[in-house]
PDB file of N, CA and C in Angstrom:
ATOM      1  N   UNK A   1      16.007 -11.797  10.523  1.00  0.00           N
ATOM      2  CA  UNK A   1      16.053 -10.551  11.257  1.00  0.00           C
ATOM      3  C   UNK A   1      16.611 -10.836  12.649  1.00  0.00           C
ATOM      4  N   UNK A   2      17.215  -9.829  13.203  1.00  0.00           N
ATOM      5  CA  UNK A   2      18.253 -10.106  14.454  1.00  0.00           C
ATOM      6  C   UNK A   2      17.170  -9.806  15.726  1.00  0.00           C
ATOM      7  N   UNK A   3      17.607 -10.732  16.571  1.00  0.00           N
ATOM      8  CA  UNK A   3      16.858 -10.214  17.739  1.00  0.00           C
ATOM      9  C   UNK A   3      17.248  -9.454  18.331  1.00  0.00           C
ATOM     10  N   UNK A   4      16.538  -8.103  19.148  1.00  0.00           N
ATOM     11  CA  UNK A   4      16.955  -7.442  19.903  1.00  0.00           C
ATOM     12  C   UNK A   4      16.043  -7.138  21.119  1.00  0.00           C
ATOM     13  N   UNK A   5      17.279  -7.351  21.927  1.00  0.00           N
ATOM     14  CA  UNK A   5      17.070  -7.036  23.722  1.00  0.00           C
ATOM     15  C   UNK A   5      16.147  -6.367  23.989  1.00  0.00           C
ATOM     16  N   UNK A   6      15.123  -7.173  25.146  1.00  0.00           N
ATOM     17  CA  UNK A   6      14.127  -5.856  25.286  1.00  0.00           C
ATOM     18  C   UNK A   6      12.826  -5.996  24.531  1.00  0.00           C
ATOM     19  N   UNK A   7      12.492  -6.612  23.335  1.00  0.00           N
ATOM     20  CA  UNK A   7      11.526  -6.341  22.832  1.00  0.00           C
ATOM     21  C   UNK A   7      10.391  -7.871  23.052  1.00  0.00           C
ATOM     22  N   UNK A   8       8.924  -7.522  23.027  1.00  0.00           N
ATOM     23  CA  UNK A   8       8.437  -8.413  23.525  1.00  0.00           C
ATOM     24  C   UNK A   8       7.881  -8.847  22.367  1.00  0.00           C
ATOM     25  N   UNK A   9       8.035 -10.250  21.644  1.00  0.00           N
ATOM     26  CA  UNK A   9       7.057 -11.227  20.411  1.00  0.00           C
ATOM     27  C   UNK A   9       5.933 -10.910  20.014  1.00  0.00           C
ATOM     28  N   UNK A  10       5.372 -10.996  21.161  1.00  0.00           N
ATOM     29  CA  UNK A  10       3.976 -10.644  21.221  1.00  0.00           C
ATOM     30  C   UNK A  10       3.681  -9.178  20.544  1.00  0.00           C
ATOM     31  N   UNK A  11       3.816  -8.408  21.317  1.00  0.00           N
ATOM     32  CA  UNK A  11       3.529  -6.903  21.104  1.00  0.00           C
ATOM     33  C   UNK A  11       4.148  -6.205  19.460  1.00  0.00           C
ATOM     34  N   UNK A  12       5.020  -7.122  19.353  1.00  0.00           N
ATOM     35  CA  UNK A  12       5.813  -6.732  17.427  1.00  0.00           C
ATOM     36  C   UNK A  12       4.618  -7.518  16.758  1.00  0.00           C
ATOM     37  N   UNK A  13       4.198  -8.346  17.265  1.00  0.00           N
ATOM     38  CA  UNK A  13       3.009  -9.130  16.014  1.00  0.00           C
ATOM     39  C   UNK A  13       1.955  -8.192  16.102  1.00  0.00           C
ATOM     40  N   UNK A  14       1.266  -7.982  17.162  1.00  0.00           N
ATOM     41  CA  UNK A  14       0.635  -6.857  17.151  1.00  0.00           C
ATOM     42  C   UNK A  14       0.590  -5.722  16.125  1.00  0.00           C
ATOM     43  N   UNK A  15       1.884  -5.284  16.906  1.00  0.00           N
ATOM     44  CA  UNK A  15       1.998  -4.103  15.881  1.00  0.00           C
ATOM     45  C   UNK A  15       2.201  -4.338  14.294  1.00  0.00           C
ATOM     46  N   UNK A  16       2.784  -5.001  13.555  1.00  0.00           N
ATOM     47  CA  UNK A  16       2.740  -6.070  12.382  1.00  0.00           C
ATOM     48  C   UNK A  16       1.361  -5.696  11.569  1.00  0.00           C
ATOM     49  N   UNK A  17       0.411  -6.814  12.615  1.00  0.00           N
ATOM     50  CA  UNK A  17      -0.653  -6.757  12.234  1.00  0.00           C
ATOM     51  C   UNK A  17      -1.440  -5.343  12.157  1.00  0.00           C
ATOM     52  N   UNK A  18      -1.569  -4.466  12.973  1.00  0.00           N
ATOM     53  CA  UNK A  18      -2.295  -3.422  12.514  1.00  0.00           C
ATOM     54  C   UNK A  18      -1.160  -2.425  11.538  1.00  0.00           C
ATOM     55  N   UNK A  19      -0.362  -2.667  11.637  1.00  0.00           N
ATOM     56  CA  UNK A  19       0.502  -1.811  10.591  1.00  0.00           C
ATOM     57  C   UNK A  19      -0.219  -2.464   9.158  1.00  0.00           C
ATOM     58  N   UNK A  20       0.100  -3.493   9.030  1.00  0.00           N
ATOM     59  CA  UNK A  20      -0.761  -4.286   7.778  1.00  0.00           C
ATOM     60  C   UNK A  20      -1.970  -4.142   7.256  1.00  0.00           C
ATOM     61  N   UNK A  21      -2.791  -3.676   8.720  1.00  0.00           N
ATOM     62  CA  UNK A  21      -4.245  -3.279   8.608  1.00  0.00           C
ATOM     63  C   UNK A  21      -4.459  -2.176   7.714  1.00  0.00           C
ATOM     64  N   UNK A  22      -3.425  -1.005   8.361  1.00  0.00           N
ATOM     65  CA  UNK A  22      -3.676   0.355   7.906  1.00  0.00           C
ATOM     66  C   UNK A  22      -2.800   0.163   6.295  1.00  0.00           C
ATOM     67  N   UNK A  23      -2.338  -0.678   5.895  1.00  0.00           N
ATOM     68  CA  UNK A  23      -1.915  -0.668   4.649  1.00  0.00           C
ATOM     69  C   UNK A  23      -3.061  -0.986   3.782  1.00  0.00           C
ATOM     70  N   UNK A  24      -3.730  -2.103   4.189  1.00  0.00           N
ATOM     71  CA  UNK A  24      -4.567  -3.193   3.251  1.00  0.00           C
ATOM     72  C   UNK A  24      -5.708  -2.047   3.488  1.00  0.00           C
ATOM     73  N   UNK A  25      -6.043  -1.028   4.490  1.00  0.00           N
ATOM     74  CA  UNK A  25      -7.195  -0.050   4.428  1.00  0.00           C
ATOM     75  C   UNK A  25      -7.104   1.000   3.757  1.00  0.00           C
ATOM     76  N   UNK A  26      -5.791   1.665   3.122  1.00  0.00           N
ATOM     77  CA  UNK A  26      -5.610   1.992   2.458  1.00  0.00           C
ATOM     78  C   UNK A  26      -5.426   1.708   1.118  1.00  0.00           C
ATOM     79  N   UNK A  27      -4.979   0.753   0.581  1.00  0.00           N
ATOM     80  CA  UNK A  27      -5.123   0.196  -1.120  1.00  0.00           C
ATOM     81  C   UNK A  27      -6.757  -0.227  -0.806  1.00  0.00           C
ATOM     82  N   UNK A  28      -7.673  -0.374   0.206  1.00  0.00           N
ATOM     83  CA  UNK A  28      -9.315  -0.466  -0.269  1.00  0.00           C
ATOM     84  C   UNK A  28     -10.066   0.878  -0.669  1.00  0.00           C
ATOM     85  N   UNK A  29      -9.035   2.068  -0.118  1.00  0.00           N
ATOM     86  CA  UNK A  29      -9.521   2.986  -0.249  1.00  0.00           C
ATOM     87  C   UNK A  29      -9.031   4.029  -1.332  1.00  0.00           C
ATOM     88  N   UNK A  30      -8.190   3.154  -1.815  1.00  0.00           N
ATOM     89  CA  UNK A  30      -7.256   3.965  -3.512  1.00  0.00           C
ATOM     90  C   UNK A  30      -8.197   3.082  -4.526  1.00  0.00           C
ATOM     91  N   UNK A  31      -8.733   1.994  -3.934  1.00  0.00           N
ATOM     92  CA  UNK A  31      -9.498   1.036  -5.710  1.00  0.00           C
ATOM     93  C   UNK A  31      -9.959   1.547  -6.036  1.00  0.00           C
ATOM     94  N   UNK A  32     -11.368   2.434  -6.156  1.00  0.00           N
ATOM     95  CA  UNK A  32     -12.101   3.301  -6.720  1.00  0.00           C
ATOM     96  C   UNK A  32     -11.308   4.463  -7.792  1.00  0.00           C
ATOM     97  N   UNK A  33      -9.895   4.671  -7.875  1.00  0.00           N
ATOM     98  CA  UNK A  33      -9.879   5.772  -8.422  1.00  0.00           C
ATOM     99  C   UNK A  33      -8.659   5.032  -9.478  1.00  0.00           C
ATOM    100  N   UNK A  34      -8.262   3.793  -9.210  1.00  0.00           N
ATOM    101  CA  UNK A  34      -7.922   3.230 -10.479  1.00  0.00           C
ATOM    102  C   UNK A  34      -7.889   3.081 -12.002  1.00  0.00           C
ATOM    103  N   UNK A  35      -9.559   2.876 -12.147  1.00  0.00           N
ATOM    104  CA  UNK A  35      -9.903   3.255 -13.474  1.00  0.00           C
ATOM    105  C   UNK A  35      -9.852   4.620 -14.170  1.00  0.00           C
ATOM    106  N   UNK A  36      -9.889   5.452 -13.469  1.00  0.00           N
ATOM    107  CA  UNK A  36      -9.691   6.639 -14.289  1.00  0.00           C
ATOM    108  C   UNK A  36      -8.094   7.146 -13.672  1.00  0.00           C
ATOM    109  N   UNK A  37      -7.248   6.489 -13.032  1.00  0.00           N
ATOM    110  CA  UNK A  37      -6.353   6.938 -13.403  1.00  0.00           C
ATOM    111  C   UNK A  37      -5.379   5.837 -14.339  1.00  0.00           C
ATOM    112  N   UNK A  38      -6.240   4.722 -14.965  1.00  0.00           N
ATOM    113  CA  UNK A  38      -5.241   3.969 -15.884  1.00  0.00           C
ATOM    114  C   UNK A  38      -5.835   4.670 -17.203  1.00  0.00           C
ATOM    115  N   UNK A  39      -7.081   5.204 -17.035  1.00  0.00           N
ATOM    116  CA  UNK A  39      -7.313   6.374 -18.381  1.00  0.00           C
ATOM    117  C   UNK A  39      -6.547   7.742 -18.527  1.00  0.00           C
ATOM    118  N   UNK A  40      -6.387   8.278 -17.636  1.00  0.00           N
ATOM    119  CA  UNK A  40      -5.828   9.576 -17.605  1.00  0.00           C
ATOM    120  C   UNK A  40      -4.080   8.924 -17.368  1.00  0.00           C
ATOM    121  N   UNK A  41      -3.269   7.839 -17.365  1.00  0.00           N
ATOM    122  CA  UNK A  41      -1.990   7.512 -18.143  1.00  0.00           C
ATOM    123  C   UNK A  41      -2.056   7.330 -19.179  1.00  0.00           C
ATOM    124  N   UNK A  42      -3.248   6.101 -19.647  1.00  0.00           N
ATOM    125  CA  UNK A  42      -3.411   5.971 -21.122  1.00  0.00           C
ATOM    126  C   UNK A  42      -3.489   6.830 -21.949  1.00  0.00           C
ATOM    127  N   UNK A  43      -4.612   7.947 -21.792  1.00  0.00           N
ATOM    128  CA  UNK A  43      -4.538   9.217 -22.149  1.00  0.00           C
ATOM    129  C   UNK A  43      -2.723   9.975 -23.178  1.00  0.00           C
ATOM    130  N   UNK A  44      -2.011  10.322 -21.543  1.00  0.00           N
ATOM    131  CA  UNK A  44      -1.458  10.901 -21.611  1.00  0.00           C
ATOM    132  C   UNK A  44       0.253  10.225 -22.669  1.00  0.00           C
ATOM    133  N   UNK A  45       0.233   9.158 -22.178  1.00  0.00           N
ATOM    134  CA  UNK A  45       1.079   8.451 -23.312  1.00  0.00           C
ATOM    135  C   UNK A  45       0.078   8.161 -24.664  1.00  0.00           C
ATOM    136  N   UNK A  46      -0.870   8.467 -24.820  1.00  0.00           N
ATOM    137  CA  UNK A  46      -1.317   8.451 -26.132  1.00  0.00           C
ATOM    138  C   UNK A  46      -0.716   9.443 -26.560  1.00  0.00           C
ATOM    139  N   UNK A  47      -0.777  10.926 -26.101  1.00  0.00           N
ATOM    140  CA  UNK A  47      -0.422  12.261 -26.280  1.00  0.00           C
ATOM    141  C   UNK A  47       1.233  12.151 -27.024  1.00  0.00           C
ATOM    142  N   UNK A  48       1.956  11.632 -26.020  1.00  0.00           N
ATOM    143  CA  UNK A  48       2.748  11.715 -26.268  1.00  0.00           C
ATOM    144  C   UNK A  48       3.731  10.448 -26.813  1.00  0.00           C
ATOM    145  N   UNK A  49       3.596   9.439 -27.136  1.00  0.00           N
ATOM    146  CA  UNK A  49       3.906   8.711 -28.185  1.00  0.00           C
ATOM    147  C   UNK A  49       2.874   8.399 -29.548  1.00  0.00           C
ATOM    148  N   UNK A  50       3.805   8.718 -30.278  1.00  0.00           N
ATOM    149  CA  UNK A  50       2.730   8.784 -32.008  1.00  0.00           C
ATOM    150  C   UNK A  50       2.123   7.353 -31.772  1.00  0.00           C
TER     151      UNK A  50
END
């Protein structure tokens, strides 16, 4: 990745890191609804392949 003028190391890791945060806090907060939605695909390709 290219460097550009102006920007401080520090403060991009920062931001990095809580960008990462709010990712990884979000897939903790989708696990719970996994299982019933690999039932309700399973489901639905049951439906529709013989």
């Amino acid at each position: 990745m290219a460097r550009v003028g102006g920007r401080n190391l520090a403060i991009s890791w920062i931001a990095g890191m809580l960008c990462a945060g709010v990712i990884v806090g979000l897939v903790w907060l989708a696990l719970p609804i996994v299982p019933a939605m690999a039932q309700f695909v399973g489901e639905g390709m049951r439906s529709i392949l013989p």
